[in-house]
N, C-alpha and C. Protein backbone atom coordinates (compact mmCIF):
# COMPACT_ATOMS: atom_id res chain seq x y z
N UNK A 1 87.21 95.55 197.52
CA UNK A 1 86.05 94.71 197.78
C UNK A 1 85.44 94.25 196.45
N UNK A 2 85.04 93.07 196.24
CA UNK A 2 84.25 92.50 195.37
C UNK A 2 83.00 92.37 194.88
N UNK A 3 82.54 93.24 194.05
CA UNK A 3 80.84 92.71 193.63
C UNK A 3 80.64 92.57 193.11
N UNK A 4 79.37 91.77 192.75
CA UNK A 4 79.09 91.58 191.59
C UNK A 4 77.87 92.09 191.18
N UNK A 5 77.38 92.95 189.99
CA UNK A 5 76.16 93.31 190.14
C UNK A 5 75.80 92.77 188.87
N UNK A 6 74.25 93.10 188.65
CA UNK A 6 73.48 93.30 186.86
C UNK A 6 73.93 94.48 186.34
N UNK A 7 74.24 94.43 184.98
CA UNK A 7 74.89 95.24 184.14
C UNK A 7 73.65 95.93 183.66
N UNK A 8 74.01 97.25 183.16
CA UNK A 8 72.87 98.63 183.42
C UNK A 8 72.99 98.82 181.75
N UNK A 9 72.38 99.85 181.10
CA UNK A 9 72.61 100.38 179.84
C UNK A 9 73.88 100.69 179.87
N UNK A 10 74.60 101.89 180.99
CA UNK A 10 75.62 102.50 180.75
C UNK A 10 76.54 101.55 180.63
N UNK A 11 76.54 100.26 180.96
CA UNK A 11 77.52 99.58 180.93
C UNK A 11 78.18 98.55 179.27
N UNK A 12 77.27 99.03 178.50
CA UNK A 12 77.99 98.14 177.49
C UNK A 12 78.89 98.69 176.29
N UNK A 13 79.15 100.20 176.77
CA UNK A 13 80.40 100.01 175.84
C UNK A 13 81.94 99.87 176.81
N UNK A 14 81.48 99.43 177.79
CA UNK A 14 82.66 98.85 178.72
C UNK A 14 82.48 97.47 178.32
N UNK A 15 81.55 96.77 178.32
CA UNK A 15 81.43 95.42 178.05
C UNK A 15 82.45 95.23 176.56
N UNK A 16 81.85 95.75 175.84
CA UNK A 16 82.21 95.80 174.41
C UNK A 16 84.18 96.09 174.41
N UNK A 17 84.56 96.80 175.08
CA UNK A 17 85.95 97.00 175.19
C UNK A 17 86.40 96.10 175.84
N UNK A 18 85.65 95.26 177.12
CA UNK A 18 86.11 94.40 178.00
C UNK A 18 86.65 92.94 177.04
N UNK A 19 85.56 92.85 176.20
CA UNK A 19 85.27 91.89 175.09
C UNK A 19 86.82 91.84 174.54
N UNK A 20 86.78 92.89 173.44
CA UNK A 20 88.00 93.37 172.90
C UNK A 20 89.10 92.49 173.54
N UNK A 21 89.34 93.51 174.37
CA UNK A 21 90.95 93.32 175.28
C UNK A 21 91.25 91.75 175.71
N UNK A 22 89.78 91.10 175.88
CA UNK A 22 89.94 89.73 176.21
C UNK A 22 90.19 88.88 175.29
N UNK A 23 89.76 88.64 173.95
CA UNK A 23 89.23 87.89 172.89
C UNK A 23 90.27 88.58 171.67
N UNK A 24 90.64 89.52 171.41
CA UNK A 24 92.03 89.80 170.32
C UNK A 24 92.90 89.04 170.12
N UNK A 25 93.58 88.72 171.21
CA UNK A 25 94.43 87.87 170.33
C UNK A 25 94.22 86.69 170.30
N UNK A 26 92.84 85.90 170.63
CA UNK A 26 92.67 84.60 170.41
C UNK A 26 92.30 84.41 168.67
N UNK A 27 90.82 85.73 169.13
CA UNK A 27 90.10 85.79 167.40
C UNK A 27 91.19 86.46 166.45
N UNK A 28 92.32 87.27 166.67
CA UNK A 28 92.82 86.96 165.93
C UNK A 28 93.62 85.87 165.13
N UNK A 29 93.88 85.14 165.82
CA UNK A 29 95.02 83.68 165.91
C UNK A 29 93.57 83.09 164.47
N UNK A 30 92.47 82.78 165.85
CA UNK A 30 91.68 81.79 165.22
C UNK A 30 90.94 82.33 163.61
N UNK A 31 90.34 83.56 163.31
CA UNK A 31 89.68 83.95 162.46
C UNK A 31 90.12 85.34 162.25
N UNK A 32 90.74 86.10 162.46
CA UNK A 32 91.35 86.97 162.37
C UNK A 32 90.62 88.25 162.86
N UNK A 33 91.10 89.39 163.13
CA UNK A 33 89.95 90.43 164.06
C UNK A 33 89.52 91.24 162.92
N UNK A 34 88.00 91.10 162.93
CA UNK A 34 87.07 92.17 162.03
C UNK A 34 86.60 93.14 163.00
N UNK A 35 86.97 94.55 162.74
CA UNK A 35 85.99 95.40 163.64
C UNK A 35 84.28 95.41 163.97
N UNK A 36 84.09 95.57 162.69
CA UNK A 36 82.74 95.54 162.26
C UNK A 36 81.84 94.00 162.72
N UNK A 37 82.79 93.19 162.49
CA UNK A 37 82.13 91.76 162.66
C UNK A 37 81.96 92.33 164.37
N UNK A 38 82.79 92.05 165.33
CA UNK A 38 83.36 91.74 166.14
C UNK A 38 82.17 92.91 167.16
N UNK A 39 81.91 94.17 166.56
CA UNK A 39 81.21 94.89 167.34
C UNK A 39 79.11 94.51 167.07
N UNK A 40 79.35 93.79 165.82
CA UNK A 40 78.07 93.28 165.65
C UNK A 40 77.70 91.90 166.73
N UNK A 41 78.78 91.52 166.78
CA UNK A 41 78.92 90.37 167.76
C UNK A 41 78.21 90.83 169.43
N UNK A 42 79.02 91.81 169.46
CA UNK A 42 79.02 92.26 170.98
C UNK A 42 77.37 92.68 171.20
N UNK A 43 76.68 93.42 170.11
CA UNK A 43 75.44 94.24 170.23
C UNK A 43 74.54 92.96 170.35
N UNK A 44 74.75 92.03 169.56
CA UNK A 44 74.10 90.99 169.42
C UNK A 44 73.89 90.26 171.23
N UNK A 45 75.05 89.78 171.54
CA UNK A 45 75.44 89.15 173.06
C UNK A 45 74.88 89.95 173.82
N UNK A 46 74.42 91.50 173.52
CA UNK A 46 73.94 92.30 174.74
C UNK A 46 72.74 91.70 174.41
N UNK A 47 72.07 92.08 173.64
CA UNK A 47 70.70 91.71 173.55
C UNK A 47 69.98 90.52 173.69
N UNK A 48 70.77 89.31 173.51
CA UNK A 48 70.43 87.95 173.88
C UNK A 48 70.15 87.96 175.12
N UNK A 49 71.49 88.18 176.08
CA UNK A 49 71.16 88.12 177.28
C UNK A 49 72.17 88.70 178.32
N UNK A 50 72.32 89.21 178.84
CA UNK A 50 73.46 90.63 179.82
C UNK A 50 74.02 90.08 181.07
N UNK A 51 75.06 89.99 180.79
CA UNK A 51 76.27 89.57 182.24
C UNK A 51 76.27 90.08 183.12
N UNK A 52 76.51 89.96 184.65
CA UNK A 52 76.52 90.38 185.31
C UNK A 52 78.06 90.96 185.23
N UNK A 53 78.22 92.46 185.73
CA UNK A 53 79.31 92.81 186.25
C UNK A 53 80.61 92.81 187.32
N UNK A 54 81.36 92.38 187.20
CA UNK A 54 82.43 91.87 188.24
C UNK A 54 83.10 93.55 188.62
N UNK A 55 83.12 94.03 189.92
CA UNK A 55 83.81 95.26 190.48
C UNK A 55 84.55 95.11 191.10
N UNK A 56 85.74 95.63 191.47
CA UNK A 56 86.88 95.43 192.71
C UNK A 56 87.23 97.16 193.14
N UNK A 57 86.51 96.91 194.08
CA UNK A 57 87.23 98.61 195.12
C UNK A 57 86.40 99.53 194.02
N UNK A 58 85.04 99.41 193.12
CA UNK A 58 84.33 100.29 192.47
C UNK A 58 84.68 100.31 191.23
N UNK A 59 85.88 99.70 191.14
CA UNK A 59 86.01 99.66 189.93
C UNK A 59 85.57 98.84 189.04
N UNK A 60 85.01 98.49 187.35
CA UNK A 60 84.57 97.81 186.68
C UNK A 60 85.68 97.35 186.60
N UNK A 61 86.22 95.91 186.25
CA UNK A 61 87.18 94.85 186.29
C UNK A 61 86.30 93.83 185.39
N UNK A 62 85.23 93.15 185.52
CA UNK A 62 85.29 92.29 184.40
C UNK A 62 83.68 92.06 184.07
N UNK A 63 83.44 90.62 183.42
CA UNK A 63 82.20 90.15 183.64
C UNK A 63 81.38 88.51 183.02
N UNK A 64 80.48 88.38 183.75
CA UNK A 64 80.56 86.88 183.37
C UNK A 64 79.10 86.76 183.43
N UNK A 65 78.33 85.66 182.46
CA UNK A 65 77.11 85.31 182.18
C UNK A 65 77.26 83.81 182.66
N UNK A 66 76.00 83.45 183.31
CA UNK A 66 75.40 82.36 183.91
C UNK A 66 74.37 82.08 183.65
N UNK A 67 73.57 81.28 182.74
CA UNK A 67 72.77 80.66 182.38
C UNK A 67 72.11 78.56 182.95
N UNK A 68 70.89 79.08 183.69
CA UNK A 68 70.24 78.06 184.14
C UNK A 68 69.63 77.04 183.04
N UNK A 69 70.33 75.53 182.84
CA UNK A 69 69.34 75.16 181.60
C UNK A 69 68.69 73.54 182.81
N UNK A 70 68.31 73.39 181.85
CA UNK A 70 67.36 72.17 182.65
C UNK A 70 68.66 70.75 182.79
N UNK A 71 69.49 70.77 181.98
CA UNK A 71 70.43 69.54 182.01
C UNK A 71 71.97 70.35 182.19
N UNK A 72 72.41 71.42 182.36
CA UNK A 72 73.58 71.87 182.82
C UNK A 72 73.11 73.12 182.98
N UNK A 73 74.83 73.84 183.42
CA UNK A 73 74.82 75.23 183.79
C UNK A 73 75.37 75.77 182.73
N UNK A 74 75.65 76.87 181.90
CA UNK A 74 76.27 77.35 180.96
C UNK A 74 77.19 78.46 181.39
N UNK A 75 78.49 78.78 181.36
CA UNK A 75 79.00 79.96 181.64
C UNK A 75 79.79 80.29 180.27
N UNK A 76 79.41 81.75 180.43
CA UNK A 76 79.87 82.30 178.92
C UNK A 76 80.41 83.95 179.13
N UNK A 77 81.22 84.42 178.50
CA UNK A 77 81.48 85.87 178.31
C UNK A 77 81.89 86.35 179.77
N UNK A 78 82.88 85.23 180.31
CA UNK A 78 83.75 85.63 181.86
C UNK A 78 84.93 86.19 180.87
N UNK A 79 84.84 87.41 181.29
CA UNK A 79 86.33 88.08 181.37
C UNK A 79 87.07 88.73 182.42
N UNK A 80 88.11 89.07 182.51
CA UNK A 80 88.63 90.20 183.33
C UNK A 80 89.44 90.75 182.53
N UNK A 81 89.66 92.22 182.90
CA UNK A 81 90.56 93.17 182.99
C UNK A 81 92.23 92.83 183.02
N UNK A 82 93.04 93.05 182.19
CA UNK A 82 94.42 92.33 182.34
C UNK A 82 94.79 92.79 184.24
N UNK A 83 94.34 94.11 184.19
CA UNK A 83 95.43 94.82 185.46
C UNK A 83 94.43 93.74 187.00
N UNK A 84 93.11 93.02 186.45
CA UNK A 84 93.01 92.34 187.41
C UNK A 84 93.37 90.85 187.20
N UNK A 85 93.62 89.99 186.52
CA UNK A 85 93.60 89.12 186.12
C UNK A 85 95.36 87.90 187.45
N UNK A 86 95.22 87.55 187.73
CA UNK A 86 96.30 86.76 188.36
C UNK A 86 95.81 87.38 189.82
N UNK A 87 94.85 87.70 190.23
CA UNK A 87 94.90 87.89 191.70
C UNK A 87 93.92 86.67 192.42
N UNK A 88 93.59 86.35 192.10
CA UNK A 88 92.24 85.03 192.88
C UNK A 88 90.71 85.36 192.21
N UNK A 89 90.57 86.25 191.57
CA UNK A 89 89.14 86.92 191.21
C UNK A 89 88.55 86.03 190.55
N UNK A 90 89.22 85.64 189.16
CA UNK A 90 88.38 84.53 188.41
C UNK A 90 88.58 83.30 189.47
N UNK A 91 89.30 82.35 190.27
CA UNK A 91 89.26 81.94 190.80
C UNK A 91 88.00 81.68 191.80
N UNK A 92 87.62 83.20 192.20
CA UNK A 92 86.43 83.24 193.24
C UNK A 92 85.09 83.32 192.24
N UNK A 93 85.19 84.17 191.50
CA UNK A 93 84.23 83.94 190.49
C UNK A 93 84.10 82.28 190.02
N UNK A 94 84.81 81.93 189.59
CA UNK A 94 84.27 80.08 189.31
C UNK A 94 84.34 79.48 190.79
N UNK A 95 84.64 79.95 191.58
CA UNK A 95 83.97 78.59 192.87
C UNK A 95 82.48 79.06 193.16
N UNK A 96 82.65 80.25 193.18
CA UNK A 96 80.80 80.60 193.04
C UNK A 96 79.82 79.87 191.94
N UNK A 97 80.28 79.79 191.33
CA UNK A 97 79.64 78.89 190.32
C UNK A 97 79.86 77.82 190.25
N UNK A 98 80.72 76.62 190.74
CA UNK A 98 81.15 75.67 191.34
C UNK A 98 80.00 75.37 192.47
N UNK A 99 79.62 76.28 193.13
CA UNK A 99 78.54 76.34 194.22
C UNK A 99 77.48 76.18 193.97
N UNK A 100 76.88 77.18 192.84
CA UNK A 100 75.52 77.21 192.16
C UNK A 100 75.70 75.68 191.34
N UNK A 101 76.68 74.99 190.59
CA UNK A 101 76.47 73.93 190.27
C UNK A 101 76.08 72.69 191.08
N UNK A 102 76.44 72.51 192.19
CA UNK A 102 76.20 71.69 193.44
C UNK A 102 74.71 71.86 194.12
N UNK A 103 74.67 73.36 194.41
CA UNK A 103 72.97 73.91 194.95
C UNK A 103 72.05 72.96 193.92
N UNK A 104 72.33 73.46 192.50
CA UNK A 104 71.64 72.59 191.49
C UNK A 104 71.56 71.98 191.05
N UNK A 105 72.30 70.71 191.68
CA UNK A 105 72.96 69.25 190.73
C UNK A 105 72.79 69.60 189.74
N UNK A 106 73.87 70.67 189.04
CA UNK A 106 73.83 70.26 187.69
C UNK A 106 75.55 70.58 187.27
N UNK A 107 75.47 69.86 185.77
CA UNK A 107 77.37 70.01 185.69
C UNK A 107 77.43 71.34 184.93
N UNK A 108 78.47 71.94 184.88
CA UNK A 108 78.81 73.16 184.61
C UNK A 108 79.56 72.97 182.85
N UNK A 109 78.97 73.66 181.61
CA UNK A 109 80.09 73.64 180.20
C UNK A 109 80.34 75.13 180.30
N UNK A 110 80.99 74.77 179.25
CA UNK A 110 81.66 75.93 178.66
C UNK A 110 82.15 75.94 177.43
N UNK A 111 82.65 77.15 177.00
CA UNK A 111 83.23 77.11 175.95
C UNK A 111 84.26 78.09 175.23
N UNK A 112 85.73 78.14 174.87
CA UNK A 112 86.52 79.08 174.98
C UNK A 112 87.38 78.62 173.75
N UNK A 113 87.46 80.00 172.95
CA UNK A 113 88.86 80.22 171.92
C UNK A 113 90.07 79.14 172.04
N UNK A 114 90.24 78.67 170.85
CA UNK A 114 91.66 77.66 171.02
C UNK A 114 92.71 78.93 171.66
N UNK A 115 93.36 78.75 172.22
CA UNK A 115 94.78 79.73 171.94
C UNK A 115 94.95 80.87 173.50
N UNK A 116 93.84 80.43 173.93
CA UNK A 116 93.15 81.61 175.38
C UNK A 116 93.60 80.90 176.53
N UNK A 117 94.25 81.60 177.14
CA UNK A 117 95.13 80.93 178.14
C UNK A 117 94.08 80.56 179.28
N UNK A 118 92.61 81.26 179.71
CA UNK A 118 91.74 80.30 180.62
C UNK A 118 91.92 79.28 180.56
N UNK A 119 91.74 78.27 179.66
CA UNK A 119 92.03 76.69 179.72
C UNK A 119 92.95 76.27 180.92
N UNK A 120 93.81 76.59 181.40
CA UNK A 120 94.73 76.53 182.52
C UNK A 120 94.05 76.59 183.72
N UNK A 121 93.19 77.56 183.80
CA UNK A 121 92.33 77.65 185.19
C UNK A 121 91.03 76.79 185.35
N UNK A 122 90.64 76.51 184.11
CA UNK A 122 89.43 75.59 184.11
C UNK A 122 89.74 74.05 184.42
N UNK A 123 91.02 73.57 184.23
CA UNK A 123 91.57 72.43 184.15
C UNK A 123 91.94 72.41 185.44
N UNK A 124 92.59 73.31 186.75
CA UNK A 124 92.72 73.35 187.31
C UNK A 124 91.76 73.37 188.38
N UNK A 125 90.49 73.36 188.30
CA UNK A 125 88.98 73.78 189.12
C UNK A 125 88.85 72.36 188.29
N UNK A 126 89.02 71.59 187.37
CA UNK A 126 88.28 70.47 187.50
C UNK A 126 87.35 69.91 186.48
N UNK A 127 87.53 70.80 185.66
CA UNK A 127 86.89 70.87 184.53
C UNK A 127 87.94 69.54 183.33
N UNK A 128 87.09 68.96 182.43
CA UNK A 128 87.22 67.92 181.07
C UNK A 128 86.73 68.87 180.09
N UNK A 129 87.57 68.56 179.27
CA UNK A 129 87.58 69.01 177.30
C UNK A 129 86.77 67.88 177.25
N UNK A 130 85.35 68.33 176.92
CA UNK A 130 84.38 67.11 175.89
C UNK A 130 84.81 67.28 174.08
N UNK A 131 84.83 67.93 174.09
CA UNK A 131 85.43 68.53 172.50
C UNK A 131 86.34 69.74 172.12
N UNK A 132 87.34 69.35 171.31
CA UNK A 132 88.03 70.00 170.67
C UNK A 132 87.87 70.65 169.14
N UNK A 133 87.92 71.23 168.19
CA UNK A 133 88.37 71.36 166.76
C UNK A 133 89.51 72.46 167.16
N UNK A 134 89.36 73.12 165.74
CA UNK A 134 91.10 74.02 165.30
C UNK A 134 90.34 75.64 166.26
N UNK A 135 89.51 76.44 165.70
CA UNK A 135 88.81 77.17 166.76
C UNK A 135 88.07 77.03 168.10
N UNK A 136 87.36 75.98 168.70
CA UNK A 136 86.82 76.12 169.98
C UNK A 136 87.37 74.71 171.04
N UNK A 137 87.19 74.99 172.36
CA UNK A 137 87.68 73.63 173.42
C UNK A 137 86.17 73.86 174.33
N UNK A 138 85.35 72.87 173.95
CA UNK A 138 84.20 72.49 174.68
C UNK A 138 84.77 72.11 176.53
N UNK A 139 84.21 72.43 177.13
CA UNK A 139 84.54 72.00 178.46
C UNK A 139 83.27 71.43 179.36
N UNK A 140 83.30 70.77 180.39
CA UNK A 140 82.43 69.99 181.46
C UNK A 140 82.79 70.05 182.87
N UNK A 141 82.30 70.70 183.68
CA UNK A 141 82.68 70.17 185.16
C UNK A 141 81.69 69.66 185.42
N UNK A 142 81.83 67.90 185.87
CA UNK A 142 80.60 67.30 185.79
C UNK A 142 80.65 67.36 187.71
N UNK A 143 79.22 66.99 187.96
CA UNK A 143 79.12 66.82 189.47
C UNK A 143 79.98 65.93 190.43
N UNK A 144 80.53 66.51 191.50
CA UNK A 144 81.31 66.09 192.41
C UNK A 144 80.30 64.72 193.16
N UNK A 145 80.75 63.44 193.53
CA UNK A 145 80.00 62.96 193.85
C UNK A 145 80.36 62.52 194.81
N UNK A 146 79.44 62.89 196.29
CA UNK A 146 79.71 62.99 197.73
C UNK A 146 79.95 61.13 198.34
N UNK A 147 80.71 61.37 198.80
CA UNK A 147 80.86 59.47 198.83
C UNK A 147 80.70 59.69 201.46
């Protein structure tokens, strides 16, 4: 079963590993992996602002931040778990947010590591590259428009 909850104290040195396992071999490709950088990073992202947790059958599996702005939606720091990853999860996770974008007429960005194989699933849900460079692929799912 699937839930999703708010992420607790106990939860961020799972976050922090979740991070890891997701983002290695991109940041390495792109800038190469600093420990030290990389865990200052993470403490930082907790404290800005805290993802909700993705569970399957109780188990922690991943997690993803959703941010309300006045002219889009922002989604940031979706990961999963490799041993969940290819089952429909991120899939259901972005039509939910696909949903909240519609509830809120508003278009959905993003933003992800050159080299990170998501790009495949975002392109596939519908999503445009507004920008490219050598490290990041800006993305847009702009509003569906009901005819």
């Amino acid at each position: 079963m699937l839930v999703i909850r708010p992420s607790a104290e106990n939860d961020f040195v799972f976050l922090c590993q979740l991070r890891k396992l997701a983002l290695l071999e991109a940041v390495e490709t792109v800038f190469g992996w600093n420990e030290t950088i990389q865990k200052e990073i993470c403490r930082r992202e907790w404290e800005e602002a805290r993802p909700d947790i993705i569970e399957i059958n109780g188990q922690k599996a991943g997690s993803y931040l959703v941010q309300i702005n006045s002219d889009h939606i922002y989604l940031e720091r979706f990961y999963l778990l490799p041993k969940f990853q290819g089952q429909g999860i991120g899939s259901k996770i972005l039509n939910d947010v696909l949903a909240l974008s519609e509830r809120e007429n508003l278009p959905i960005k993003l933003c992800y590591l050159q080299g990170n194989r998501v790009g495949r699933l975002y392109t596939r849900l519908g999503f445009k590259i507004l920008s490219e460079d050598t490290e990041f692929v800006h993305m847009i799912r702009p509003l569906t428009t009901k005819q």
